[in-house]
N, C-alpha and C. Protein backbone atom coordinates (compact mmCIF):
# COMPACT_ATOMS: atom_id res chain seq x y z
N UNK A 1 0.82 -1.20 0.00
CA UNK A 1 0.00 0.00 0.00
C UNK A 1 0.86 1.27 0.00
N UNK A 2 1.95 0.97 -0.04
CA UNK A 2 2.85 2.10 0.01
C UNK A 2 3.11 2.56 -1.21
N UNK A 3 3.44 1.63 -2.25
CA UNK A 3 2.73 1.92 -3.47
C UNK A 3 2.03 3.26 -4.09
N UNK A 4 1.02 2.22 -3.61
CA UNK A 4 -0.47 3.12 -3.86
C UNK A 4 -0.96 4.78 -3.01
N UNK A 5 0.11 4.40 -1.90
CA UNK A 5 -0.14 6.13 -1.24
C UNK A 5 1.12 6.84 -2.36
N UNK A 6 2.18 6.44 -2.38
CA UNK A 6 2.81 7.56 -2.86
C UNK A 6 2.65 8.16 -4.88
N UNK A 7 1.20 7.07 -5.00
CA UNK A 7 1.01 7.32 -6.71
C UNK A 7 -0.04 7.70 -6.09
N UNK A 8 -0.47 8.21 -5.04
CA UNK A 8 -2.10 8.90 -5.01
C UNK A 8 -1.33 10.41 -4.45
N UNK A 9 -0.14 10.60 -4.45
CA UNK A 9 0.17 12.01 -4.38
C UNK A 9 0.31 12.94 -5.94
N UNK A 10 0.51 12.31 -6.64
CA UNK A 10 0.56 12.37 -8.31
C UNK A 10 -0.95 12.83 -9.28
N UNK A 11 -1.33 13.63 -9.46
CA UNK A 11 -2.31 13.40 -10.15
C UNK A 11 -2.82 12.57 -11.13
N UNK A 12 -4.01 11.55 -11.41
CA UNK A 12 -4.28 10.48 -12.04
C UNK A 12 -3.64 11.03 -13.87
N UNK A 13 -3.98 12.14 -14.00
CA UNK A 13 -3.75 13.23 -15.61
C UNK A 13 -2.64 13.08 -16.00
N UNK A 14 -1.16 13.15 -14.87
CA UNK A 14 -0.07 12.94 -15.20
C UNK A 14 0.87 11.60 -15.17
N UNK A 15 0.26 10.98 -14.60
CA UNK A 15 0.63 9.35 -14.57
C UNK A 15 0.45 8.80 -15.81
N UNK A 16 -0.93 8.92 -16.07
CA UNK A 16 -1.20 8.67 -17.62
C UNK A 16 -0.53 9.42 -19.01
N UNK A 17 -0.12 10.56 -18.68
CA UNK A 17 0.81 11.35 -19.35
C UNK A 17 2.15 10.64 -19.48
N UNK A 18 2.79 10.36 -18.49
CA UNK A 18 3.70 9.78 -18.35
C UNK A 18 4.10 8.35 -18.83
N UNK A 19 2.82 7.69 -18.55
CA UNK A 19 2.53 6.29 -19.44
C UNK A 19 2.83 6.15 -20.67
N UNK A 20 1.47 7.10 -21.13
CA UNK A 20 1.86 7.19 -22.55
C UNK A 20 3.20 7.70 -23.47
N UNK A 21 3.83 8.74 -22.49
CA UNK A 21 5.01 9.53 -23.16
C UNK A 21 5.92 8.34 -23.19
N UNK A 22 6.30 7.20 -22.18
CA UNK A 22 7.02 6.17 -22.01
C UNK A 22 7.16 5.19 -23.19
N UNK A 23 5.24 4.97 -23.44
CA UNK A 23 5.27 4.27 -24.77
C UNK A 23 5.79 4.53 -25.96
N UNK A 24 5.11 5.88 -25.91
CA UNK A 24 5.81 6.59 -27.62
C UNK A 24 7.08 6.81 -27.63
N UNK A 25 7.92 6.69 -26.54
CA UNK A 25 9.07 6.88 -26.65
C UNK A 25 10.09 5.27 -27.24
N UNK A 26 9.14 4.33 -26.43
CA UNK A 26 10.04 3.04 -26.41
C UNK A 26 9.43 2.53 -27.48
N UNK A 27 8.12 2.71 -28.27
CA UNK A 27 7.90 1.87 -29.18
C UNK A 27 8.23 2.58 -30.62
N UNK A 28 8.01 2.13 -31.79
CA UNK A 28 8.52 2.70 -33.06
C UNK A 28 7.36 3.43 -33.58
N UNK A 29 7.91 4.47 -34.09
CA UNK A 29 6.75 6.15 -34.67
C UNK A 29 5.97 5.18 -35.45
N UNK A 30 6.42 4.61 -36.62
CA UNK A 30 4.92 3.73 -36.96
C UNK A 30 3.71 2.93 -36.16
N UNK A 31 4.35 2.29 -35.47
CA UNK A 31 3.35 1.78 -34.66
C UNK A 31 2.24 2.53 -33.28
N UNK A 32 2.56 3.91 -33.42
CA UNK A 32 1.95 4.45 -32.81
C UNK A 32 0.68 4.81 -32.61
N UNK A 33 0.18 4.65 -34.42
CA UNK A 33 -1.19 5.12 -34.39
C UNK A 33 -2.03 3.49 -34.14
N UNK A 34 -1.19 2.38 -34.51
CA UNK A 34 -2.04 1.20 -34.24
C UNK A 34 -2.10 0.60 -33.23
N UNK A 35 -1.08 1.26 -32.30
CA UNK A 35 -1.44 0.58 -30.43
C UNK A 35 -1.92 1.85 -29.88
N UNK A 36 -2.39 2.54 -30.22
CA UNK A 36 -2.51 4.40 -29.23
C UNK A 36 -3.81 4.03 -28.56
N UNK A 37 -4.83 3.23 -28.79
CA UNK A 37 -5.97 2.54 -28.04
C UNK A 37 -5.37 1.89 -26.71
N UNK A 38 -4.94 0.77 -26.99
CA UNK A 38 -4.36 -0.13 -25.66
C UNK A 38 -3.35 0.65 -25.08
N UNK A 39 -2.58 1.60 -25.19
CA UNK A 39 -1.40 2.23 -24.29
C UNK A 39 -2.38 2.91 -23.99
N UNK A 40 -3.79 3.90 -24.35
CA UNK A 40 -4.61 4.87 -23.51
C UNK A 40 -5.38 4.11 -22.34
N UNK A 41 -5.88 2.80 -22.57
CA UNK A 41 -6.55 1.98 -21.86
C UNK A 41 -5.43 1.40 -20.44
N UNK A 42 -4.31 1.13 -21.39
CA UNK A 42 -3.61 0.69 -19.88
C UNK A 42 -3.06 2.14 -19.26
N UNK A 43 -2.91 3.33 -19.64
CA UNK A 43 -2.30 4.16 -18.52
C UNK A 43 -3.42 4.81 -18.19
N UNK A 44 -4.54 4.79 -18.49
CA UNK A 44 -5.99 5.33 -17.86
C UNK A 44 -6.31 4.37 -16.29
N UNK A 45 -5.93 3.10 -16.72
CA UNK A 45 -5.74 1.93 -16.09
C UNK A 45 -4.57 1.92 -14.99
N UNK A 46 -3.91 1.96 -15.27
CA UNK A 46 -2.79 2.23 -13.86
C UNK A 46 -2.48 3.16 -13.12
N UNK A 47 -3.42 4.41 -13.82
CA UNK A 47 -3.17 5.48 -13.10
C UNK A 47 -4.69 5.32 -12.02
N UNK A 48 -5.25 4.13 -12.25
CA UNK A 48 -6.68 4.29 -11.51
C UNK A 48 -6.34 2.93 -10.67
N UNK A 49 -5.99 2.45 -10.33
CA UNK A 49 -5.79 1.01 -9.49
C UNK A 49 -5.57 1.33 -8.20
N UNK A 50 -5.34 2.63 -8.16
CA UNK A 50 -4.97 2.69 -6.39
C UNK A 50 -6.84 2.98 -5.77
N UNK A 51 -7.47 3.66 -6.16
CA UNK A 51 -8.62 3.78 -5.69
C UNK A 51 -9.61 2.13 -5.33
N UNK A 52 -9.28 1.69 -6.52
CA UNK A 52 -9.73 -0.26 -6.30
C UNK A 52 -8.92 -0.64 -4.82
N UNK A 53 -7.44 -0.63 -4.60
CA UNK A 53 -6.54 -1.56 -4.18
C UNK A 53 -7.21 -0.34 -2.54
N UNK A 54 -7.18 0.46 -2.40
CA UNK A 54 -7.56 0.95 -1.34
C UNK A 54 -9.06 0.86 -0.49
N UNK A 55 -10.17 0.87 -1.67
CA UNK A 55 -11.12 0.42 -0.87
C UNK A 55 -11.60 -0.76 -0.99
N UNK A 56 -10.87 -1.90 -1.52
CA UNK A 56 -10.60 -3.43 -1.54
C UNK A 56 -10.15 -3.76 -0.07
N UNK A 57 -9.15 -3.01 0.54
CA UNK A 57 -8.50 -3.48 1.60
C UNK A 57 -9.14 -2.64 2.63
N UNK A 58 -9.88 -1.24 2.74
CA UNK A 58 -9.88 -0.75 3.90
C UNK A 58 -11.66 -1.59 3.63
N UNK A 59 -12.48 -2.09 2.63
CA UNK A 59 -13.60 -2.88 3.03
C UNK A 59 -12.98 -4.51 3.39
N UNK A 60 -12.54 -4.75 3.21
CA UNK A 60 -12.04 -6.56 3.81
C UNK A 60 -11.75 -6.20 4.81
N UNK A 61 -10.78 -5.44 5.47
CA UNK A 61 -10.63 -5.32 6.91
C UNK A 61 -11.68 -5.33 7.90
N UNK A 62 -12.64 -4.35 7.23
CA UNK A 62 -13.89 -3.63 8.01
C UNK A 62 -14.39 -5.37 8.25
N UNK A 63 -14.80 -5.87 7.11
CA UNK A 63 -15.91 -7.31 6.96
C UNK A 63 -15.00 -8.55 7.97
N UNK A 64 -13.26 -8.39 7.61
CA UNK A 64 -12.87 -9.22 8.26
C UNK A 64 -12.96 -9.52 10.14
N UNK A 65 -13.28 -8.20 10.76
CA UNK A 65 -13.57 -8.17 12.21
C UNK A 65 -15.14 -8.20 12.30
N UNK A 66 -15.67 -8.72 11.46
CA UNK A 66 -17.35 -8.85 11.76
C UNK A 66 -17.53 -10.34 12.47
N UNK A 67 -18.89 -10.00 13.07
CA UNK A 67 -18.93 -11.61 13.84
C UNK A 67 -19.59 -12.63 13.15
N UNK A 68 -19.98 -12.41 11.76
CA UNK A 68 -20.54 -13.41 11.15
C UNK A 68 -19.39 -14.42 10.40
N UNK A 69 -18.18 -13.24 10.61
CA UNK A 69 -16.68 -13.64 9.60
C UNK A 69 -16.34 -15.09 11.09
N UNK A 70 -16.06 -14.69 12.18
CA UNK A 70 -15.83 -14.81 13.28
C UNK A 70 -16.55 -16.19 13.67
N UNK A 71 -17.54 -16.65 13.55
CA UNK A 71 -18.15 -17.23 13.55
C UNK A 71 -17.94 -18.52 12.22
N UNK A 72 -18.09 -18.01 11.07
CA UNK A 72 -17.66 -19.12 9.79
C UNK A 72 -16.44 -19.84 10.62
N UNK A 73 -15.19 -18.98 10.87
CA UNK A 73 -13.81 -19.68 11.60
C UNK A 73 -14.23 -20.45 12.72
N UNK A 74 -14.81 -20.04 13.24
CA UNK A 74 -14.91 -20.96 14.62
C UNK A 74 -15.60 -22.41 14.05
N UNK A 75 -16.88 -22.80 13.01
CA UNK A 75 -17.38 -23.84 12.89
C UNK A 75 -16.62 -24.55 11.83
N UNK A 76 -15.43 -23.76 11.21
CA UNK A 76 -14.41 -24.65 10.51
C UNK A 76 -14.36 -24.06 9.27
N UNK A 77 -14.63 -23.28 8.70
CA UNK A 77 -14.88 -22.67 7.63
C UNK A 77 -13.45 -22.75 7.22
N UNK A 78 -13.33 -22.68 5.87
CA UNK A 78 -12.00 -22.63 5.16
C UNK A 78 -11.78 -21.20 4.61
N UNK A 79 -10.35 -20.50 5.17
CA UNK A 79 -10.18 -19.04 4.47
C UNK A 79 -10.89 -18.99 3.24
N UNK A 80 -10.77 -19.19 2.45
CA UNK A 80 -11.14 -19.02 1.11
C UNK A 80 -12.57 -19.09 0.88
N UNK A 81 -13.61 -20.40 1.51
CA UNK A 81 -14.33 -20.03 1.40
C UNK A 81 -15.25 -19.05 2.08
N UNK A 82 -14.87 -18.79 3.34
CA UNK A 82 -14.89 -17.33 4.36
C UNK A 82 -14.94 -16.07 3.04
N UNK A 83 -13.87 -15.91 2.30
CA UNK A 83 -13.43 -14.71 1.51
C UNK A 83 -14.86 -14.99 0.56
N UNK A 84 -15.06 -16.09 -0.07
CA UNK A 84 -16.20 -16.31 -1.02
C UNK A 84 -17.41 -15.83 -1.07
N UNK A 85 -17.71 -16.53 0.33
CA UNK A 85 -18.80 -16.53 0.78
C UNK A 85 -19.33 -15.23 1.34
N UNK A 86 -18.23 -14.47 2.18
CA UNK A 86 -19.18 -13.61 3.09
C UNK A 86 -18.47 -12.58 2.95
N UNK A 87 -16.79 -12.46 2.69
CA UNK A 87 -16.37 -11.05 2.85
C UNK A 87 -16.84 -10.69 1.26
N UNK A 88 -16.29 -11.13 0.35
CA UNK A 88 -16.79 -10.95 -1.49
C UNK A 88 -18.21 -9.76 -1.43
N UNK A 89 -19.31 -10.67 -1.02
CA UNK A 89 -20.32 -9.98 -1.53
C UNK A 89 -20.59 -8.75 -0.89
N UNK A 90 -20.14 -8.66 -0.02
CA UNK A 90 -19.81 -7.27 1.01
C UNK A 90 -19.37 -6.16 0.34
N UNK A 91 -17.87 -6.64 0.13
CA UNK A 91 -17.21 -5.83 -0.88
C UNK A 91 -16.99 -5.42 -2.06
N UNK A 92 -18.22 -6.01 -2.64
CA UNK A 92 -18.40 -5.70 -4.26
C UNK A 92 -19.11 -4.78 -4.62
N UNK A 93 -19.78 -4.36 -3.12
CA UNK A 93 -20.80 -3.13 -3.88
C UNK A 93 -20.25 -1.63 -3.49
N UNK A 94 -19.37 -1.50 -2.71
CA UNK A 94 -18.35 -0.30 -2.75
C UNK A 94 -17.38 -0.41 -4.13
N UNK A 95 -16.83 -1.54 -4.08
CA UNK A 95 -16.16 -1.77 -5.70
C UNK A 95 -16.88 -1.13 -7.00
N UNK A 96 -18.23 -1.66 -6.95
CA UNK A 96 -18.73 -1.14 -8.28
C UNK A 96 -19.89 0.04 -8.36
N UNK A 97 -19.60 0.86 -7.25
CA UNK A 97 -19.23 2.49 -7.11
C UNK A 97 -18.46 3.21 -7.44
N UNK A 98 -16.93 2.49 -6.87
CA UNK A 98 -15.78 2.81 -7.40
C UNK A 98 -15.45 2.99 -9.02
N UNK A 99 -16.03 1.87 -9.38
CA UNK A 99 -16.26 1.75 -10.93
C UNK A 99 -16.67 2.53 -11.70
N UNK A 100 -18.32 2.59 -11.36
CA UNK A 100 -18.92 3.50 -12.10
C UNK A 100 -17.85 5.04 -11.70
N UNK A 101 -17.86 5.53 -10.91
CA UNK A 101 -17.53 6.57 -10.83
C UNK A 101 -16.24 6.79 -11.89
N UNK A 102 -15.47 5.89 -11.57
CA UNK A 102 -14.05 6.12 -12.34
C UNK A 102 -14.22 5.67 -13.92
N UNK A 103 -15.26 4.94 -14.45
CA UNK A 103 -15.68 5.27 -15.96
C UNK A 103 -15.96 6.66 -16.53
N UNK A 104 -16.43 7.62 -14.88
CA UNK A 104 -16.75 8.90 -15.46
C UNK A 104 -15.33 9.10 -15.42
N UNK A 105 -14.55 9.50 -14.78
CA UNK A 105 -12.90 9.91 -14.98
C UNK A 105 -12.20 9.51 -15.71
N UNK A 106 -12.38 8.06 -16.31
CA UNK A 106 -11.84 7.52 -17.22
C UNK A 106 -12.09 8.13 -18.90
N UNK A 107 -13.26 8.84 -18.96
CA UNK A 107 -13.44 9.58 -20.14
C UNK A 107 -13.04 10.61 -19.96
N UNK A 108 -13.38 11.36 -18.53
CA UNK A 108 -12.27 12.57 -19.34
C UNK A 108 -11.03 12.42 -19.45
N UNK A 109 -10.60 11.66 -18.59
CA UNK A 109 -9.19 11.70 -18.77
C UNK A 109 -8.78 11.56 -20.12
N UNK A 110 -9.30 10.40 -20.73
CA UNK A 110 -9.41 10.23 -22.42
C UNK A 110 -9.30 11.60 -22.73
N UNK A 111 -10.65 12.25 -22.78
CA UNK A 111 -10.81 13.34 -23.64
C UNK A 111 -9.79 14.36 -23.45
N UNK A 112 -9.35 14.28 -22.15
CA UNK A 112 -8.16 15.13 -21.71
C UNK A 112 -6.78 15.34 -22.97
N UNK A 113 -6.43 13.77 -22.71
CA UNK A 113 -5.37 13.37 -23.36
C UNK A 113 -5.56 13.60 -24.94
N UNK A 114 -6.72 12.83 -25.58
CA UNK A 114 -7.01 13.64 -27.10
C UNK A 114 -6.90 14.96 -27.17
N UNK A 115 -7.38 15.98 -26.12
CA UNK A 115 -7.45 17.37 -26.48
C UNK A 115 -6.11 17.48 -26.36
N UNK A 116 -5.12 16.90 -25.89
CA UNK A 116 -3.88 17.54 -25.78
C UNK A 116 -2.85 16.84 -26.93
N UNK A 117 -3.99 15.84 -27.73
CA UNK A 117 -3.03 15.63 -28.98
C UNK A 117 -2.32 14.09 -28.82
N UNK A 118 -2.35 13.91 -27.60
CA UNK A 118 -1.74 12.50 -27.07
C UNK A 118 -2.59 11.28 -26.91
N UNK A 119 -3.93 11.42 -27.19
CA UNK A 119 -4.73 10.67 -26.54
C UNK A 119 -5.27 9.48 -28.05
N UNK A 120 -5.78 9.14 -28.96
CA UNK A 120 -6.53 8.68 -29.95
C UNK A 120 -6.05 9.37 -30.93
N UNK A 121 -5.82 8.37 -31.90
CA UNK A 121 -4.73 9.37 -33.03
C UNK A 121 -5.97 9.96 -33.74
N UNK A 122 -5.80 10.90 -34.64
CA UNK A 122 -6.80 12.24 -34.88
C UNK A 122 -7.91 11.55 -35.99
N UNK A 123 -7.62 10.25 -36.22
CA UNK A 123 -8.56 9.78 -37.30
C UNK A 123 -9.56 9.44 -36.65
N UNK A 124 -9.32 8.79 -35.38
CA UNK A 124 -10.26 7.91 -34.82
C UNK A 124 -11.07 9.19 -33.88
N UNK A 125 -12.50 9.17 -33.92
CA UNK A 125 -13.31 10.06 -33.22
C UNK A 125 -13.10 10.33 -31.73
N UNK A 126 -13.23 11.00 -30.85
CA UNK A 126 -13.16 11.21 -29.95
C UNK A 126 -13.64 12.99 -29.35
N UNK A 127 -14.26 13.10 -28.36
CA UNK A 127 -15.17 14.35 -27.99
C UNK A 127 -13.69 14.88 -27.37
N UNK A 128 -12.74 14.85 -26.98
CA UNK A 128 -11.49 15.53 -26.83
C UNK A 128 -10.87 15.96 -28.05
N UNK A 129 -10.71 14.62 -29.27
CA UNK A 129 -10.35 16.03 -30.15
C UNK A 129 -11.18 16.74 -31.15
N UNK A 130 -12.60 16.46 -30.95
CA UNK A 130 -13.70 17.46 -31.39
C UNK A 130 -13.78 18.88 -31.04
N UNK A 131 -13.60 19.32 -29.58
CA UNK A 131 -13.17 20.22 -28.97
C UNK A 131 -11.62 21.22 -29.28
N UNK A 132 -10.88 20.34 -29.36
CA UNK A 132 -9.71 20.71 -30.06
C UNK A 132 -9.53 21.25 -31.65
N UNK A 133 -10.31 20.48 -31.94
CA UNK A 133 -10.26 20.93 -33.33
C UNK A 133 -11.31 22.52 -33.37
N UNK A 134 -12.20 22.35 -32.50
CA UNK A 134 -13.57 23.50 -32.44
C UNK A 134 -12.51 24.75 -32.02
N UNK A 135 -11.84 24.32 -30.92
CA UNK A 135 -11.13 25.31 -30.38
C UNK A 135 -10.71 26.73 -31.52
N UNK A 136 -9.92 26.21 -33.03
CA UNK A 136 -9.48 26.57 -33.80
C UNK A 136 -10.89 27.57 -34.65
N UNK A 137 -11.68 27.28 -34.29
CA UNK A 137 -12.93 27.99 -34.62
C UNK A 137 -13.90 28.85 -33.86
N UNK A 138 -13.54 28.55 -32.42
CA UNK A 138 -14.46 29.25 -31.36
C UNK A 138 -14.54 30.71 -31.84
N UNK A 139 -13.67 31.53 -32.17
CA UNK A 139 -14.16 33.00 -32.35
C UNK A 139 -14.41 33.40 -33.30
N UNK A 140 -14.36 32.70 -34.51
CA UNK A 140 -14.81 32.72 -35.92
C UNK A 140 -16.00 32.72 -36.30
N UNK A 141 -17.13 32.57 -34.97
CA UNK A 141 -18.86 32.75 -35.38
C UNK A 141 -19.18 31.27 -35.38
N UNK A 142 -18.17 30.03 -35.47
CA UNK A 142 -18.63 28.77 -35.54
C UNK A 142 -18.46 28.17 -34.08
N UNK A 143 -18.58 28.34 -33.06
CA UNK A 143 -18.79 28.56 -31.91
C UNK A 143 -19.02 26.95 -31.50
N UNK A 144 -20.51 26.48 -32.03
CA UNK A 144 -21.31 25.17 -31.72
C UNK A 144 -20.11 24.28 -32.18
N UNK A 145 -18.78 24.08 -33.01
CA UNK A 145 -17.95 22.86 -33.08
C UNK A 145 -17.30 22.37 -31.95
N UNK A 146 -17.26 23.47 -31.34
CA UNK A 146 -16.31 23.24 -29.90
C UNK A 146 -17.73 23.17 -28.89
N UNK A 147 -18.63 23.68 -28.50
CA UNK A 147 -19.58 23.64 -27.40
C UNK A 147 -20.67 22.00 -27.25
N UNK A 148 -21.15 21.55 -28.83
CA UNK A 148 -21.67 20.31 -28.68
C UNK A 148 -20.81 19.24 -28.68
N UNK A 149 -19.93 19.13 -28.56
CA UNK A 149 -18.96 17.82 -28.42
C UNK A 149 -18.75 18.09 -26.65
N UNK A 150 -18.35 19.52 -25.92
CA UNK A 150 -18.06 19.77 -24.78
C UNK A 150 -19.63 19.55 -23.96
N UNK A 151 -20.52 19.98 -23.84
CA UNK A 151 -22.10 19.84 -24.22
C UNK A 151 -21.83 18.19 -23.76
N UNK A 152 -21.72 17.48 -24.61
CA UNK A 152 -21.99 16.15 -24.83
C UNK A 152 -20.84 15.03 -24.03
N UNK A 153 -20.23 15.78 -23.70
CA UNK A 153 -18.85 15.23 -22.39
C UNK A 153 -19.46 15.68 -21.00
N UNK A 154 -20.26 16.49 -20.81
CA UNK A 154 -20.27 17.24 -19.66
C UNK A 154 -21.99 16.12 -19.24
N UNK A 155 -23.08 16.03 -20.57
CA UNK A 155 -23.92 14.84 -20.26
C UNK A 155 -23.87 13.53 -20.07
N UNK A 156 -22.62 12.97 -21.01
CA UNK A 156 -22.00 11.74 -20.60
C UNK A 156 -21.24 11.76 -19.22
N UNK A 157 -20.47 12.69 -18.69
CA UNK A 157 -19.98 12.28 -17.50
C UNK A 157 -21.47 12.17 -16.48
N UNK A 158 -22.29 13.50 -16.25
CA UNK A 158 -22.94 13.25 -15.79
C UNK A 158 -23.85 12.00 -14.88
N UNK A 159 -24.17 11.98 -16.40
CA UNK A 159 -25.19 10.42 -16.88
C UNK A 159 -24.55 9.29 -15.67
N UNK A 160 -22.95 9.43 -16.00
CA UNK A 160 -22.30 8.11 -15.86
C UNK A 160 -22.19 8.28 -13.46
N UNK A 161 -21.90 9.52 -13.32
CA UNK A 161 -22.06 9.74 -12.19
C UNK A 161 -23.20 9.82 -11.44
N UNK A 162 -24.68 9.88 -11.92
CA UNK A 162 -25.77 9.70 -11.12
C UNK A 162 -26.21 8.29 -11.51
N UNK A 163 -25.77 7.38 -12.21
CA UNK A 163 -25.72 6.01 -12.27
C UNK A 163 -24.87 5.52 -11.05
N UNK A 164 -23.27 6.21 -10.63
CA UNK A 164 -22.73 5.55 -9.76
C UNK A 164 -23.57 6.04 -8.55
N UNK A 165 -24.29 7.44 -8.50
CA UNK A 165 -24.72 7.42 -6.85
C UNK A 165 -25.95 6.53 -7.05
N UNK A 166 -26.39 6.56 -7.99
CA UNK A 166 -28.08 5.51 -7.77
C UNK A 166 -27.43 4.29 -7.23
N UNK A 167 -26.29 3.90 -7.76
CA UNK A 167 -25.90 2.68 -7.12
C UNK A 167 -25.41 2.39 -6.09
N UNK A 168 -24.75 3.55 -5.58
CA UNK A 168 -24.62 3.83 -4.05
C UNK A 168 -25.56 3.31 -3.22
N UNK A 169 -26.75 4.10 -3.74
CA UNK A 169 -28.01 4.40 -2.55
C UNK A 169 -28.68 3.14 -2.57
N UNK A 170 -28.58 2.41 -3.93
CA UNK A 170 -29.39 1.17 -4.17
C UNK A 170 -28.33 -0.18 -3.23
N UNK A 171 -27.33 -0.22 -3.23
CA UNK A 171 -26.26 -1.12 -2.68
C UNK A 171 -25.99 -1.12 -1.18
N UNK A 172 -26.19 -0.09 -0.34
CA UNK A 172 -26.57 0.52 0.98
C UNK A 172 -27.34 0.23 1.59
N UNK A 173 -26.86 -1.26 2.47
CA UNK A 173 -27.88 -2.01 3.24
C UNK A 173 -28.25 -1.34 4.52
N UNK A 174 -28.32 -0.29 4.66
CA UNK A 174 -28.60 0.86 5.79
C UNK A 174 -30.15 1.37 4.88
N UNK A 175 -30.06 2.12 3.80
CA UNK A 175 -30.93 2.34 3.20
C UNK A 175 -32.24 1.32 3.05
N UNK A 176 -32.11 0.64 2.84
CA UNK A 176 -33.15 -0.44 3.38
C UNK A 176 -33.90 -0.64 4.01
């Protein structure tokens, strides 16, 4: 976990910056535009693993001092199926909070990285470099190239964040 605290001092924007700059550096200028998908996916991806690996472990801990955990051990229960059975389903529904939420971060970050030219090479669509490209037009009277692609990032994140709290509130055996 030490790890994971000293890459949560880093901003998630520049890790992935860094990812990617690593790739394009070590792999060959041709092959750039045909892996620029999977190098965005894995440094979107490693720059997000500490939020999983942290509330993975601070929820197992919590579940592991419960007395129902406490109880499986005492009538013979086997670690593993202890973890299966009772800590798992516990901890899956903070997990896929975590999730949803970080699908919303996970696009901008995308869109981040396209707007800055690094992200999806310029053929392949993307609402980061829609914006980028609008940019070049914003004061020219064509205004809407840059605002409905931004418009349409700002409803997709949305969307994607009152999906993760519905699932909050819906997963929240207190609420109940």
């Amino acid at each position: 976990m030490r790890v994971a605290d000293i890459q949560l001092s880093f901003p998630a924007i520049l890790i992935a910056l860094l990812i990617d700059g690593v790739a394009r550096a070590a792999l060959p200028r041709e092959t750039h535009d045909g892996i620029a998908i999977p190098v965005l996916v894995l440094s979107i991806g490693l720059s997000g693993w500490v939020q999983y690996a942290r509330t993975v472990r601070g929820s197992t801990l919590v579940e592991r001092g419960k007395e129902y955990v406490q109880a499986a051990r005492v009538i013979g229960r086997r670690p593993l199926a202890i973890m299966v059975r009772h800590v798992l389903p516990n901890v899956m529904g903070p997990v896929l909070v975590i999730g949803t939420i970080h699908i919303a971060t996970a696009i901008i970050t995308e869109a981040t990285l396209s707007f800055l030219g690094v992200g999806v090479p310029p053929t392949q669509p993307s609402l980061g470099t829609l914006i980028r490209i609008g940019n070049d037009f914003l004061f020219s009277g064509e205004w809407w190239i840059t605002v409905f692609p931004g418009a349409a990032l700002i409803v997709l994140v949305l969307s994607v964040n009152l999906l993760g709290d519905w699932l909050r509130d819906a997963l929240n055996p207190k609420l109940r």
